[in-house]
PDB file of N, CA and C in Angstrom:
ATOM      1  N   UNK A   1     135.105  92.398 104.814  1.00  0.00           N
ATOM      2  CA  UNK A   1     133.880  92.829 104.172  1.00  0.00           C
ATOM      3  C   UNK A   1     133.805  94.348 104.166  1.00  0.00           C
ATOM      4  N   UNK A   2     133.549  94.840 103.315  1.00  0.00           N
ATOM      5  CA  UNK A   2     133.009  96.643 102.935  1.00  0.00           C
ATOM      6  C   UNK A   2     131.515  96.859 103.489  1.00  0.00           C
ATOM      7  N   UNK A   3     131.168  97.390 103.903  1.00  0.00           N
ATOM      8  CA  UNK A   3     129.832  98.218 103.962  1.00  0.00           C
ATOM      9  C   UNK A   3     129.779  99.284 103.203  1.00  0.00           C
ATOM     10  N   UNK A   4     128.497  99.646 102.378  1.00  0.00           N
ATOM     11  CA  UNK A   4     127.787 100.544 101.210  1.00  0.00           C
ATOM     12  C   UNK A   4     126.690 100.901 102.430  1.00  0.00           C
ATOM     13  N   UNK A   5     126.471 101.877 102.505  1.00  0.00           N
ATOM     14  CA  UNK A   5     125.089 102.429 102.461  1.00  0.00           C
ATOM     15  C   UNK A   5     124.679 103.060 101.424  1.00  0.00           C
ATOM     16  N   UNK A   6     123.116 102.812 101.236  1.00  0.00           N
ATOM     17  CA  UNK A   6     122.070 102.564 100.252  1.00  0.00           C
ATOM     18  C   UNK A   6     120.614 103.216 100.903  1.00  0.00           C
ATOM     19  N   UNK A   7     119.450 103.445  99.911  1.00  0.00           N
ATOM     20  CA  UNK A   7     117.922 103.543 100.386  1.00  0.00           C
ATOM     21  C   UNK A   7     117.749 101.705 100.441  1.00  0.00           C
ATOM     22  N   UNK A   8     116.990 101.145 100.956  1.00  0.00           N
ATOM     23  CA  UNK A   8     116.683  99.806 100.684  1.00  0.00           C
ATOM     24  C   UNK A   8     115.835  99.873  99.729  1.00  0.00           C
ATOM     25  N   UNK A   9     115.403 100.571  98.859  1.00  0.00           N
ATOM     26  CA  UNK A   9     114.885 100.587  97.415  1.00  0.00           C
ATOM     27  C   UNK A   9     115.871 100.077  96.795  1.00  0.00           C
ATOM     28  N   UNK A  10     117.055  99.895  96.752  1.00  0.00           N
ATOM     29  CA  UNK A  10     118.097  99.559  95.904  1.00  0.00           C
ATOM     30  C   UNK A  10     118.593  98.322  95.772  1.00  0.00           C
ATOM     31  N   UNK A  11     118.300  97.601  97.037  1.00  0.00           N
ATOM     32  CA  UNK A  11     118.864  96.154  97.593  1.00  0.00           C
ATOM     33  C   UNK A  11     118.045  95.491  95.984  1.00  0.00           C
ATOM     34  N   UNK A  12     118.687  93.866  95.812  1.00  0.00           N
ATOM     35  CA  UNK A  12     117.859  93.556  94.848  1.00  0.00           C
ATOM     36  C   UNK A  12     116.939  92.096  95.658  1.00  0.00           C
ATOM     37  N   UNK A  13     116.347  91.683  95.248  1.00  0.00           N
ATOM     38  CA  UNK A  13     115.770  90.199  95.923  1.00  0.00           C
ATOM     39  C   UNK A  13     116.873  89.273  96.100  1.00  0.00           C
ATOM     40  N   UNK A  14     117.043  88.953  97.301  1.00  0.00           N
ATOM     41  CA  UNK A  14     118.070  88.037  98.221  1.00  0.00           C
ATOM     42  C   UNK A  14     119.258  88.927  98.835  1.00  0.00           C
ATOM     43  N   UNK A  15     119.353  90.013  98.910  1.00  0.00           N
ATOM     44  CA  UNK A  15     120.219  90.980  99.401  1.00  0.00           C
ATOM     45  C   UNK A  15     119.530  91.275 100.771  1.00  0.00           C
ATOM     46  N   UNK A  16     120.562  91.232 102.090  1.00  0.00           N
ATOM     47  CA  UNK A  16     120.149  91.780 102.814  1.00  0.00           C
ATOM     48  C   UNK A  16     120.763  92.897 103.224  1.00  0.00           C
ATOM     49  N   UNK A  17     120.694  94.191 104.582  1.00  0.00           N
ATOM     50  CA  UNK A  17     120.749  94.928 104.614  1.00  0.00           C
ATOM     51  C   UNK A  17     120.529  95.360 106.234  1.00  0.00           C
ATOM     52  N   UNK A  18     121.501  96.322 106.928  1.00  0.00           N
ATOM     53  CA  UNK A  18     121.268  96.256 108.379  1.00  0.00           C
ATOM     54  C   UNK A  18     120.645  97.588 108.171  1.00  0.00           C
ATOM     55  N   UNK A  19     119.212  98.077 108.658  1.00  0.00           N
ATOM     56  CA  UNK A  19     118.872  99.173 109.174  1.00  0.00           C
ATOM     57  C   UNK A  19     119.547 100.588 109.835  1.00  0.00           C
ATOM     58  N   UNK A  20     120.023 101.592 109.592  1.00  0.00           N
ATOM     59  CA  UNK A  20     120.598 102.549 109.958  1.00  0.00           C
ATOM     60  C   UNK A  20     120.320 103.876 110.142  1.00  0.00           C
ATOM     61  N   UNK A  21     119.063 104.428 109.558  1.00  0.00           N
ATOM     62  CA  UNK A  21     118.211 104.967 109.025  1.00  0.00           C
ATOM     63  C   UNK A  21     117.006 104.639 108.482  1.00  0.00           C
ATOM     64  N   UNK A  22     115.262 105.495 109.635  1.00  0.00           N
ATOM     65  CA  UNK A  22     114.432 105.597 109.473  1.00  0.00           C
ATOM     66  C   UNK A  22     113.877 107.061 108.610  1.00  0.00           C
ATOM     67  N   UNK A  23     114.009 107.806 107.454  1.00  0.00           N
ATOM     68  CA  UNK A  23     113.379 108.745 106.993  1.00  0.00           C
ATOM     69  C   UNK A  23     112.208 108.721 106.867  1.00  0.00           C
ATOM     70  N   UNK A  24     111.558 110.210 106.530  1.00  0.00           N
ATOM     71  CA  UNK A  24     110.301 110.785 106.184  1.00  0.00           C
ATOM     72  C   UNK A  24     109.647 111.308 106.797  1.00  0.00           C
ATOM     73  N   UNK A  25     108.419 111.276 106.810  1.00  0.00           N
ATOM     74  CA  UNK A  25     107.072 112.618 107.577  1.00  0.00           C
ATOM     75  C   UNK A  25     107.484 111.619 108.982  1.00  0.00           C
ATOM     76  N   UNK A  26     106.822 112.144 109.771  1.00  0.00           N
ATOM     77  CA  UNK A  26     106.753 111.567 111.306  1.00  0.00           C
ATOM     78  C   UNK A  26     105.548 110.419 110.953  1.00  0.00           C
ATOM     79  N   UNK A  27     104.969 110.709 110.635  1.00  0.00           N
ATOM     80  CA  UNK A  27     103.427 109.683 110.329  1.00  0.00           C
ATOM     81  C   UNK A  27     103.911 108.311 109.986  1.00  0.00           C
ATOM     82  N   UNK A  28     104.685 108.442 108.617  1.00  0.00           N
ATOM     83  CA  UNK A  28     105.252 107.187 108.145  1.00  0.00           C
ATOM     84  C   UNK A  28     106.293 106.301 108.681  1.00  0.00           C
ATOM     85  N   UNK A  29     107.095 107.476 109.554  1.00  0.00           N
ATOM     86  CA  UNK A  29     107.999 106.982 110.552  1.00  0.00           C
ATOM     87  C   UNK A  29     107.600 105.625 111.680  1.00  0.00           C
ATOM     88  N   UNK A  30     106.711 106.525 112.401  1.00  0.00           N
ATOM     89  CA  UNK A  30     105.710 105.827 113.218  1.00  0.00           C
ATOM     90  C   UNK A  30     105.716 104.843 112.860  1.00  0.00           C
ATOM     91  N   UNK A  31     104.620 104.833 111.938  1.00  0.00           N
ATOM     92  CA  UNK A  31     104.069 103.146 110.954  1.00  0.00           C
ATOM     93  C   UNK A  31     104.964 102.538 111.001  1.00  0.00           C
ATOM     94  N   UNK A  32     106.062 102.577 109.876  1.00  0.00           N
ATOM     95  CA  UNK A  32     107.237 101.706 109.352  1.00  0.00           C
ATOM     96  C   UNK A  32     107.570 101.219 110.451  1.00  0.00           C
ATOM     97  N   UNK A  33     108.194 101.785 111.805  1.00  0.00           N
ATOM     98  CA  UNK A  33     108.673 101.230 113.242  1.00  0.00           C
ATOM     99  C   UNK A  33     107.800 100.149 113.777  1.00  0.00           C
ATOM    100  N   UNK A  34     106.477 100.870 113.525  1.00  0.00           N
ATOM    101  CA  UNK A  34     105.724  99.569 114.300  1.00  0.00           C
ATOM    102  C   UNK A  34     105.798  98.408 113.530  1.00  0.00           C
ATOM    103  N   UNK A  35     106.094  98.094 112.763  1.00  0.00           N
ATOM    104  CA  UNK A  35     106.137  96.888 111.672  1.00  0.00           C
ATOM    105  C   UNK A  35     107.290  96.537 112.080  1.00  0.00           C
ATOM    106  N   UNK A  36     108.656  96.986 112.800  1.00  0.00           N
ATOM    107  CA  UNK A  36     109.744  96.156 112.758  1.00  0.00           C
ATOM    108  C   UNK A  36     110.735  96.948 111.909  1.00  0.00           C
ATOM    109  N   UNK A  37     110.254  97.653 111.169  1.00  0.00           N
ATOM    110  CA  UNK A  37     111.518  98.621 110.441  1.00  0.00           C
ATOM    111  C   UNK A  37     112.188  99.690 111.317  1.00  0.00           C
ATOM    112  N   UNK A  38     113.261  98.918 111.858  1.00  0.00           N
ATOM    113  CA  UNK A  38     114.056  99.853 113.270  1.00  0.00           C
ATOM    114  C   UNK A  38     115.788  99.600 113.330  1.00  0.00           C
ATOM    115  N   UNK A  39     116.115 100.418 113.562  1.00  0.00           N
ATOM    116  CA  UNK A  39     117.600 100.750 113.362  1.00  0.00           C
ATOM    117  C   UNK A  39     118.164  99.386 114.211  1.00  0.00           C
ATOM    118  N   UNK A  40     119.050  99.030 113.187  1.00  0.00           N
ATOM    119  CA  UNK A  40     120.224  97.928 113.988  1.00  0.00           C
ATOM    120  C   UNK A  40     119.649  96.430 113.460  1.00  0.00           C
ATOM    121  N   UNK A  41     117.936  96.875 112.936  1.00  0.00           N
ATOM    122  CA  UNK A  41     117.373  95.321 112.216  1.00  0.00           C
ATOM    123  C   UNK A  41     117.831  95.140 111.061  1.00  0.00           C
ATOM    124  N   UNK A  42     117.609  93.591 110.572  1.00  0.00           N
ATOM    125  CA  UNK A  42     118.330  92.977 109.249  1.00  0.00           C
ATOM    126  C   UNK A  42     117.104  93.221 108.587  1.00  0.00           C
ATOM    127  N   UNK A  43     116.789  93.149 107.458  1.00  0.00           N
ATOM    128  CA  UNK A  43     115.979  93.124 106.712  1.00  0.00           C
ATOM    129  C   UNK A  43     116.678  92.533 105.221  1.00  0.00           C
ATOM    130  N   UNK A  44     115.990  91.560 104.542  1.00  0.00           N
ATOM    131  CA  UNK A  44     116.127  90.977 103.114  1.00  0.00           C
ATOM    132  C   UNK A  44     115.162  91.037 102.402  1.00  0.00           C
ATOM    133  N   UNK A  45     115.377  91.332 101.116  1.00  0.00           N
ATOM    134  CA  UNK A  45     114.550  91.468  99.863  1.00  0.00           C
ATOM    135  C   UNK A  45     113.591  90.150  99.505  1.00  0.00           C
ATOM    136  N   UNK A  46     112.542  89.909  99.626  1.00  0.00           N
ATOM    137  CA  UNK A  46     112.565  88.551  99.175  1.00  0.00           C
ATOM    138  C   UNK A  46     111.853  88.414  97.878  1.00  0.00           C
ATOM    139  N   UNK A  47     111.135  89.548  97.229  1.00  0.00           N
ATOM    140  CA  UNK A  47     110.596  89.287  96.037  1.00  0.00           C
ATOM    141  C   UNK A  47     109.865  90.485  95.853  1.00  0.00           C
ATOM    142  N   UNK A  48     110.444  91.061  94.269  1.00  0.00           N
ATOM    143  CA  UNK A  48     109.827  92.268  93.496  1.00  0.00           C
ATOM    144  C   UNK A  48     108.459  91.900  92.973  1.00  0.00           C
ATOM    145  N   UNK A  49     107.185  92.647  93.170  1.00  0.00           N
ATOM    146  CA  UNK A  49     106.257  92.586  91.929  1.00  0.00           C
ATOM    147  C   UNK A  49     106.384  92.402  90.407  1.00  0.00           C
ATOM    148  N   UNK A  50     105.639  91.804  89.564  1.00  0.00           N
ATOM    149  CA  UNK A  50     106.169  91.835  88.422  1.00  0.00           C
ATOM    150  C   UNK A  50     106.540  92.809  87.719  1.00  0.00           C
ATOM    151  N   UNK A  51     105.495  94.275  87.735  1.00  0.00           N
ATOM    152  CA  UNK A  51     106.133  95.226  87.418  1.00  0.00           C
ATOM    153  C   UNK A  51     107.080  95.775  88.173  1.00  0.00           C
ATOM    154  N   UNK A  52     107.791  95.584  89.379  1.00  0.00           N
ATOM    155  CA  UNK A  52     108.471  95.917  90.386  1.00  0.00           C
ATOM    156  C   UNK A  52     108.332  96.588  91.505  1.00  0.00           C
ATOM    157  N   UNK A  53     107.421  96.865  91.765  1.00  0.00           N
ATOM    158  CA  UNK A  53     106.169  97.935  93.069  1.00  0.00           C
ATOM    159  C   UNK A  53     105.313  97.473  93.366  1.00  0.00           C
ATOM    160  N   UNK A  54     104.834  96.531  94.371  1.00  0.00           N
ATOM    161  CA  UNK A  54     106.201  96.898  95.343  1.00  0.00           C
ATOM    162  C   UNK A  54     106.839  95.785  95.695  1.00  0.00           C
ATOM    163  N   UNK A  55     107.253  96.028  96.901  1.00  0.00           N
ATOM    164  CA  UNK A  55     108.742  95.076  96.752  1.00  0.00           C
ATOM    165  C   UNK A  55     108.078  94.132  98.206  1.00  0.00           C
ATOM    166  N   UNK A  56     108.470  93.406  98.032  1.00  0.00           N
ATOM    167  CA  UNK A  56     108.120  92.227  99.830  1.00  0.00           C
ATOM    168  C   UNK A  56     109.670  91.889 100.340  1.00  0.00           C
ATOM    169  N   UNK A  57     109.703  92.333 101.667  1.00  0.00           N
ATOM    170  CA  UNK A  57     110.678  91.762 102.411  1.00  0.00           C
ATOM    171  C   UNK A  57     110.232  91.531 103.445  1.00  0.00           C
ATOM    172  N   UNK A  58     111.583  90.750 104.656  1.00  0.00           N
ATOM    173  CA  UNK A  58     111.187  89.798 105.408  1.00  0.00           C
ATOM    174  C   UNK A  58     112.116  90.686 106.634  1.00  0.00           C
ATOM    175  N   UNK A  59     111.346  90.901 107.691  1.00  0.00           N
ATOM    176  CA  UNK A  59     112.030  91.690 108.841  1.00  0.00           C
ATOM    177  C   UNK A  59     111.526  90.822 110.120  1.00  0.00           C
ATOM    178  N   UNK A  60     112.293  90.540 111.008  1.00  0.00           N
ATOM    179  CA  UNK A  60     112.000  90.125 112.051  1.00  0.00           C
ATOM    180  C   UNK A  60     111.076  88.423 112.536  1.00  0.00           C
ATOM    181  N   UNK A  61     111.079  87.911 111.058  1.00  0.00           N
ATOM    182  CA  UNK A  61     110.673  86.800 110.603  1.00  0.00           C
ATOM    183  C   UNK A  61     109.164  87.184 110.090  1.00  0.00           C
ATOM    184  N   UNK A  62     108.650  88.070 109.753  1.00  0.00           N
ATOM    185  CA  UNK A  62     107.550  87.855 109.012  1.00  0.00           C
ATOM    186  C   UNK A  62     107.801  88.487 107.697  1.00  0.00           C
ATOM    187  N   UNK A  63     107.119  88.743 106.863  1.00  0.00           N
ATOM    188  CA  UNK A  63     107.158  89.383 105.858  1.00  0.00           C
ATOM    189  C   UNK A  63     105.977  90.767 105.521  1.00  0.00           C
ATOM    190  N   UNK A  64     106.680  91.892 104.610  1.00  0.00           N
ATOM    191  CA  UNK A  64     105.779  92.722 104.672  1.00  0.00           C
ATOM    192  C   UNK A  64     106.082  93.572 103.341  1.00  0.00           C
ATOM    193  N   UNK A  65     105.178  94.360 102.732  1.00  0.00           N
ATOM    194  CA  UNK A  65     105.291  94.367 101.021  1.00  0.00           C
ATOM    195  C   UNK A  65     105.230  96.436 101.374  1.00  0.00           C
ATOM    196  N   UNK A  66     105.780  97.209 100.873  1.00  0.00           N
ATOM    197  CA  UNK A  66     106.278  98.063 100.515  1.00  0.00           C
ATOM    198  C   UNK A  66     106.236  98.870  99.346  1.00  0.00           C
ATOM    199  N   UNK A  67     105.541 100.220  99.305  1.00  0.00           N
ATOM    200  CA  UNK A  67     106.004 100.588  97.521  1.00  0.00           C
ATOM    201  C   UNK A  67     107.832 101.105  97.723  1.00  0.00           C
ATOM    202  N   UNK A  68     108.206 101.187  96.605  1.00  0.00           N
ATOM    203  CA  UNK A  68     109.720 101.566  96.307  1.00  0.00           C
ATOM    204  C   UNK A  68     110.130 102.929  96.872  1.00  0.00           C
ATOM    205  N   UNK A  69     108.794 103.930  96.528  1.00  0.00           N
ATOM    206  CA  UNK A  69     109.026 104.688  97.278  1.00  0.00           C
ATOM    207  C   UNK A  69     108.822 105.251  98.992  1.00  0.00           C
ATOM    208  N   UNK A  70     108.455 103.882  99.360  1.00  0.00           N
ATOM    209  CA  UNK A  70     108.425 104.297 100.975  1.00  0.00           C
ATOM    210  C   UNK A  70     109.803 103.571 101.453  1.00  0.00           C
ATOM    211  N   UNK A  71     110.281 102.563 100.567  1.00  0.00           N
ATOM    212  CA  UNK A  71     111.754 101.904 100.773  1.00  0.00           C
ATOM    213  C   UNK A  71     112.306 102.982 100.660  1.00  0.00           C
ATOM    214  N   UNK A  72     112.233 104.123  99.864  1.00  0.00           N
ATOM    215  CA  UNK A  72     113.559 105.052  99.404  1.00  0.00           C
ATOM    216  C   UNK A  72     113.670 106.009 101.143  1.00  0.00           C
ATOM    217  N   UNK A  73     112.915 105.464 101.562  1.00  0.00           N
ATOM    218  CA  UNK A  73     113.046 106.624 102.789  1.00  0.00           C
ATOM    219  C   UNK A  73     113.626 105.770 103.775  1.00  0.00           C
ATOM    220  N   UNK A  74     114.320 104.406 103.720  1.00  0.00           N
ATOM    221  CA  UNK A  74     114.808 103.830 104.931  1.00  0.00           C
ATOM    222  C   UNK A  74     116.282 103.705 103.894  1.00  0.00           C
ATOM    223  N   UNK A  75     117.004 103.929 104.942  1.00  0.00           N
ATOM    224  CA  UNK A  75     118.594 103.619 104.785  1.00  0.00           C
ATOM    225  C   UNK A  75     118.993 102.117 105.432  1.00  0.00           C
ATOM    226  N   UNK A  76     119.710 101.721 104.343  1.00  0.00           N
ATOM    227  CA  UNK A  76     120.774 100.348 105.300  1.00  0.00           C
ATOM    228  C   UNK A  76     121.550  99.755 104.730  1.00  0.00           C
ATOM    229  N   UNK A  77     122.461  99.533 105.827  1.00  0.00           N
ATOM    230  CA  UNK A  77     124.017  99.254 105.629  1.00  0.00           C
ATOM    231  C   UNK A  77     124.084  97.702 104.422  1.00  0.00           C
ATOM    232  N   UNK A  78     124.218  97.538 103.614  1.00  0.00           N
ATOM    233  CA  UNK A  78     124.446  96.303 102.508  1.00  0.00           C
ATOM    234  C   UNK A  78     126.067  95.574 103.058  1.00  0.00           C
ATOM    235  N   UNK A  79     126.062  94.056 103.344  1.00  0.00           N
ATOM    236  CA  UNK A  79     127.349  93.958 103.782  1.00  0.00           C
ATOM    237  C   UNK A  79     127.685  93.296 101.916  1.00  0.00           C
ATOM    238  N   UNK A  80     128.729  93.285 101.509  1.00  0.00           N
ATOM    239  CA  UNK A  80     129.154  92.700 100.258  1.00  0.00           C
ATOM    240  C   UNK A  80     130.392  92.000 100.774  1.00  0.00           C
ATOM    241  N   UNK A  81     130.461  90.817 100.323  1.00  0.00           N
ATOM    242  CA  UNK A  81     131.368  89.645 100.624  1.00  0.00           C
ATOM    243  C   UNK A  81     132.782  90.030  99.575  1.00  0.00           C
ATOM    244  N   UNK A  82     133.397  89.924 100.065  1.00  0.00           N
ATOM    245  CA  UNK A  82     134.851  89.961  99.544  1.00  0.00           C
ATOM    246  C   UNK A  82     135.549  88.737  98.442  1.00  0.00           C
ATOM    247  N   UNK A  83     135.791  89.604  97.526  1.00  0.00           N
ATOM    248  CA  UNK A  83     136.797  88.393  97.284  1.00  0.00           C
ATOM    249  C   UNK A  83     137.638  87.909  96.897  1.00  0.00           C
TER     250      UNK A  83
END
């Protein structure tokens, strides 16, 4: 398998993604962590808005909804299957 790193703005719905990177202000940092958005976690896409903003994914078994641009500030590793 290859690893890509990516913003998780990029993943599409059903893609998952290992955490590697927390960006942005310290404020948002904070937040995002307390929710479970933390280095070394899986996180998957599970469904775009219709217009696409924002996005809902599923971390740590719950789920939690996101604009695109607070995704663009977390990094993570995408594994892509070989073949």
């Amino acid at each position: 398998m290859t690893q890509t790193t990516l913003p998780l703005s990029e993943l599409k719905p059903g893609e998952k993604g290992r955490i590697v990177r927390v960006g942005g202000e310290p404020r948002f940092r904070r937040r995002i962590m307390e929710m479970g958005m933390v280095k070394g976690e899986t996180v998957k896409v599970e469904r775009e808005a219709p217009l696409g903003d924002p996005v809902e994914f599923e971390v740590k078994g719950y789920h939690l909804s996101l604009r695109k641009s607070e995704a663009a500030h977390i990094l993570v590793e995408k594994e892509e299957a070989s073949a």
